[in-house]
C-alpha atoms as a PDB file:
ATOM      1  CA  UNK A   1      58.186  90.135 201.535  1.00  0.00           C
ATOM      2  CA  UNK A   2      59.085  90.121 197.659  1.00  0.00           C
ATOM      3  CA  UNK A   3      55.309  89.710 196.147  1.00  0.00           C
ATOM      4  CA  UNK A   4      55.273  92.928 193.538  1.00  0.00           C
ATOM      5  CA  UNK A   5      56.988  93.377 189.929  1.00  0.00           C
ATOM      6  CA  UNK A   6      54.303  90.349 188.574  1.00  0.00           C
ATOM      7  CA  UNK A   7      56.205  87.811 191.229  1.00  0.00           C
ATOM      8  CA  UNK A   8      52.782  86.392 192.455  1.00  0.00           C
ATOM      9  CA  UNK A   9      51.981  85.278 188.722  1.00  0.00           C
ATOM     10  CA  UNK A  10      48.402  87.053 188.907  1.00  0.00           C
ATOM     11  CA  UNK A  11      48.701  90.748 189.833  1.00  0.00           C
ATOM     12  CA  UNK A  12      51.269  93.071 189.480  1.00  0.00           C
ATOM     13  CA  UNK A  13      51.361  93.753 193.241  1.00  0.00           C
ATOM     14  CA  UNK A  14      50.629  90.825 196.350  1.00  0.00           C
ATOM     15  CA  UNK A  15      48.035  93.241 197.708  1.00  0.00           C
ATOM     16  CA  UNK A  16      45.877  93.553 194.728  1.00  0.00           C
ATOM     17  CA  UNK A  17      44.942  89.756 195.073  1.00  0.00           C
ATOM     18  CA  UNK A  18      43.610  91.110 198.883  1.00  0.00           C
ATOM     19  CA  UNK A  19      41.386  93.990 197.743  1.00  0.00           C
ATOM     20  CA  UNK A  20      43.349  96.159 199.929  1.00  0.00           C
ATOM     21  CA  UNK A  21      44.919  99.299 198.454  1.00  0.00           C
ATOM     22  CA  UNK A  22      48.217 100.603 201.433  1.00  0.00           C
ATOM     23  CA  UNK A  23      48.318 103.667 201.756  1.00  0.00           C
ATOM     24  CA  UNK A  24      52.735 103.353 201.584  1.00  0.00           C
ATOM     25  CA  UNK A  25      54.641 100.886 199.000  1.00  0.00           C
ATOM     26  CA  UNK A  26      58.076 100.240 199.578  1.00  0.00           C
ATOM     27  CA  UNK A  27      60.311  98.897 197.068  1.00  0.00           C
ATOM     28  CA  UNK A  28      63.809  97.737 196.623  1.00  0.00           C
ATOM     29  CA  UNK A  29      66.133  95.939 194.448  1.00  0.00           C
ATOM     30  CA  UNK A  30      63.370  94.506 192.561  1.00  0.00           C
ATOM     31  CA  UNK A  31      63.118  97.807 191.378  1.00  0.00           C
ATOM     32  CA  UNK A  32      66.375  97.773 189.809  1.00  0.00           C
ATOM     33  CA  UNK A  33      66.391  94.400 188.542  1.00  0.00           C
ATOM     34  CA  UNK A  34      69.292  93.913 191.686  1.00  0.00           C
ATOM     35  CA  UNK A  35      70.866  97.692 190.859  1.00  0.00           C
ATOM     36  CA  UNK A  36      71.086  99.687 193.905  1.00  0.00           C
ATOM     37  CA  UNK A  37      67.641 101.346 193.550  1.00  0.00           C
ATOM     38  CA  UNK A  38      64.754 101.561 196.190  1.00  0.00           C
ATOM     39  CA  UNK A  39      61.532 103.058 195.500  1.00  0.00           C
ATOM     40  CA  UNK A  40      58.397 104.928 197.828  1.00  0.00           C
ATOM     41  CA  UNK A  41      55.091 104.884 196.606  1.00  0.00           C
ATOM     42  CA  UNK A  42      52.645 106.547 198.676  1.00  0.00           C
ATOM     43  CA  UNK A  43      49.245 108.613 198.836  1.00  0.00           C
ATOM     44  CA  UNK A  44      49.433 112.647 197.807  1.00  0.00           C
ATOM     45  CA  UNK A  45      48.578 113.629 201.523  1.00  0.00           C
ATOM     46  CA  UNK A  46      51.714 111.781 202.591  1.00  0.00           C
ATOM     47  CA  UNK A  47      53.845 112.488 199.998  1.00  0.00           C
ATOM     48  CA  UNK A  48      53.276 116.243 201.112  1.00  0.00           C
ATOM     49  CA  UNK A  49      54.159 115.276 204.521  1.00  0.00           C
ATOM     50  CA  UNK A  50      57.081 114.109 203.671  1.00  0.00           C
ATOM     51  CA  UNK A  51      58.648 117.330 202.231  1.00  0.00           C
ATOM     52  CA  UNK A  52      58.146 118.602 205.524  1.00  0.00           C
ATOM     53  CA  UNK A  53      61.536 116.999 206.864  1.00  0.00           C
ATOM     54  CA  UNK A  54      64.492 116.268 206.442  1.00  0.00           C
ATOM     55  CA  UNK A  55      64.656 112.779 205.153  1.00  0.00           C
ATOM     56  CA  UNK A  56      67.682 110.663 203.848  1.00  0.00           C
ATOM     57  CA  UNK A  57      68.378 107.465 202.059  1.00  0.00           C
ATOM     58  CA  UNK A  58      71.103 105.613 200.756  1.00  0.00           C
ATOM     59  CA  UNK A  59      69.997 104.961 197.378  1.00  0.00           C
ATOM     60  CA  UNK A  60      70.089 109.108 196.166  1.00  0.00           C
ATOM     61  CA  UNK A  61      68.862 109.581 193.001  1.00  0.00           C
ATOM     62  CA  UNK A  62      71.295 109.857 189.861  1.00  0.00           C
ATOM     63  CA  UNK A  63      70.616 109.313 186.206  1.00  0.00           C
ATOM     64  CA  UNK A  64      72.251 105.317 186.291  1.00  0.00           C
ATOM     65  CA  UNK A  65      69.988 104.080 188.496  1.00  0.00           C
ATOM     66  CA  UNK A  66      66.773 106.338 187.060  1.00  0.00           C
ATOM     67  CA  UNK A  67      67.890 104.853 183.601  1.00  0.00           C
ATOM     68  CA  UNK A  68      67.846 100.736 185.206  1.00  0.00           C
ATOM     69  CA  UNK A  69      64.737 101.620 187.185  1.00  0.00           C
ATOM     70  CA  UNK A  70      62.702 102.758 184.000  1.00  0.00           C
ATOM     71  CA  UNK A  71      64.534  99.490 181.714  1.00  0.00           C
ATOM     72  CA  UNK A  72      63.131  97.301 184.626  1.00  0.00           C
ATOM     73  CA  UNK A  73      59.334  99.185 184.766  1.00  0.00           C
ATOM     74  CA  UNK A  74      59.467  98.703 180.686  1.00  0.00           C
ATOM     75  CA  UNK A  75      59.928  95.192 181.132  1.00  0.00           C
ATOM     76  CA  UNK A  76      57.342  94.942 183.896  1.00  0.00           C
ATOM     77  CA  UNK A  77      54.799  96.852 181.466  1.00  0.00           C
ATOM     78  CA  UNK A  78      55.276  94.435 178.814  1.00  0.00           C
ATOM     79  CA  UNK A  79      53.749  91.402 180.449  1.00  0.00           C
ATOM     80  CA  UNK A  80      57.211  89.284 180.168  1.00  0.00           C
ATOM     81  CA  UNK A  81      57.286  89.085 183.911  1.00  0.00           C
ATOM     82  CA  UNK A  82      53.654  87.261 184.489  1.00  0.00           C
ATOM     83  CA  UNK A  83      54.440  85.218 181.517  1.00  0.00           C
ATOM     84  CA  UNK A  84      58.089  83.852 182.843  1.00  0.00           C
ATOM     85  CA  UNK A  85      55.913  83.621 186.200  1.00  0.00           C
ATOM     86  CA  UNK A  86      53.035  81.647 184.871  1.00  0.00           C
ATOM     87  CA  UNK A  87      55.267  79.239 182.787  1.00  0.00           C
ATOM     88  CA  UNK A  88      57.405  78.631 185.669  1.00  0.00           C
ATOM     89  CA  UNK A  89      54.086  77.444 187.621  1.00  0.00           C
ATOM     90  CA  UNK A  90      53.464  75.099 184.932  1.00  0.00           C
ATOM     91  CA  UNK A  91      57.205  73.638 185.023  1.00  0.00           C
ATOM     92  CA  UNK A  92      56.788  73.209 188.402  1.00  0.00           C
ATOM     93  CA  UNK A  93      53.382  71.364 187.780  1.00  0.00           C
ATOM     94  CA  UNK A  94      55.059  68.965 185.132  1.00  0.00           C
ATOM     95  CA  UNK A  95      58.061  68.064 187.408  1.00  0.00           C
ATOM     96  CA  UNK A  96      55.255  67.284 190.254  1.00  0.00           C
ATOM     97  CA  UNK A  97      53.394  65.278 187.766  1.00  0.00           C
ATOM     98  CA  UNK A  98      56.601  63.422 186.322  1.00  0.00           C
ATOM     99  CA  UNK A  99      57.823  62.765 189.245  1.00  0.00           C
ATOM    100  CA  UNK A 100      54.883  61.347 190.613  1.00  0.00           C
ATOM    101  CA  UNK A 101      54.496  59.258 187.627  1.00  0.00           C
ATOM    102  CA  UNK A 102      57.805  58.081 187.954  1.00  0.00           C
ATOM    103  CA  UNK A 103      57.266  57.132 191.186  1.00  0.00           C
ATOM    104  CA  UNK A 104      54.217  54.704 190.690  1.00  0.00           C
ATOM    105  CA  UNK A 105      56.334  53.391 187.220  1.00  0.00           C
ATOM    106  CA  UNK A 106      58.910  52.398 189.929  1.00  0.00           C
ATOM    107  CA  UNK A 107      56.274  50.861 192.612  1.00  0.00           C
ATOM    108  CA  UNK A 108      54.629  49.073 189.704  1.00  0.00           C
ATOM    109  CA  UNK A 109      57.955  47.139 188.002  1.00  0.00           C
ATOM    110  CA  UNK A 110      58.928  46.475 191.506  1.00  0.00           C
ATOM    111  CA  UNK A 111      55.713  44.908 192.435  1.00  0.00           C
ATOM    112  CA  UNK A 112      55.721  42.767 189.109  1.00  0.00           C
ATOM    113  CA  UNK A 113      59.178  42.244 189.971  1.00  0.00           C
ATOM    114  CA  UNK A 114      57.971  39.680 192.546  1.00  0.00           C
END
């Protein structure tokens, strides 16, 4: 479900409109602005646990995709996101309204058309 990175026009993340705080985040592509780049974000007690094992993914760390992941956070920081986000919304709203406008100018000359 793609609601973080300022998607959801109000928070940053879907869940902070819930009042619910996970205890694991996963993230990918978003991350990377579609770069190869995933992202955990988890509790301190977990994130212990975790260097316990073994564990492997297929994004591995190297300085290209640590570079695109902290260009795409910089962006996110700066507010641009909820502001393309909101003004979408309100293109959306406009189109709605046009169209619906439209549609009662067309009713309207076809009704006086008769």
């Amino acid at each position: 479900m793609q609601t973080g990175f300022g998607r959801t026009g109000e928070t940053f993340w879907g869940f902070e409109s819930h009042d619910v705080v996970p205890d694991i985040v996963t993230m990918a592509k978003g991350i990377g602005n579609g770069f190869p780049l995933a992202a955990v974000v988890t509790t301190p007690t977990i994130a212990e646990s975790l260097g316990q094992a073994l564990h492997f993914n297929t994004y591995g760390g190297n300085p290209i995709a640590c570079a695109t992941g902290l260009a795409v956070l910089k962006v996110c920081q700066s507010g641009f996101l909820k502001y393309l986000c909101i003004t979408f919304l309100h293109l959306i709203l406009l189109m709605w309204c046009a169209s619906r406008l439209y549609s009662t100018l067309q009713i309207q000359t076809a009704l006086n058309a008769h």
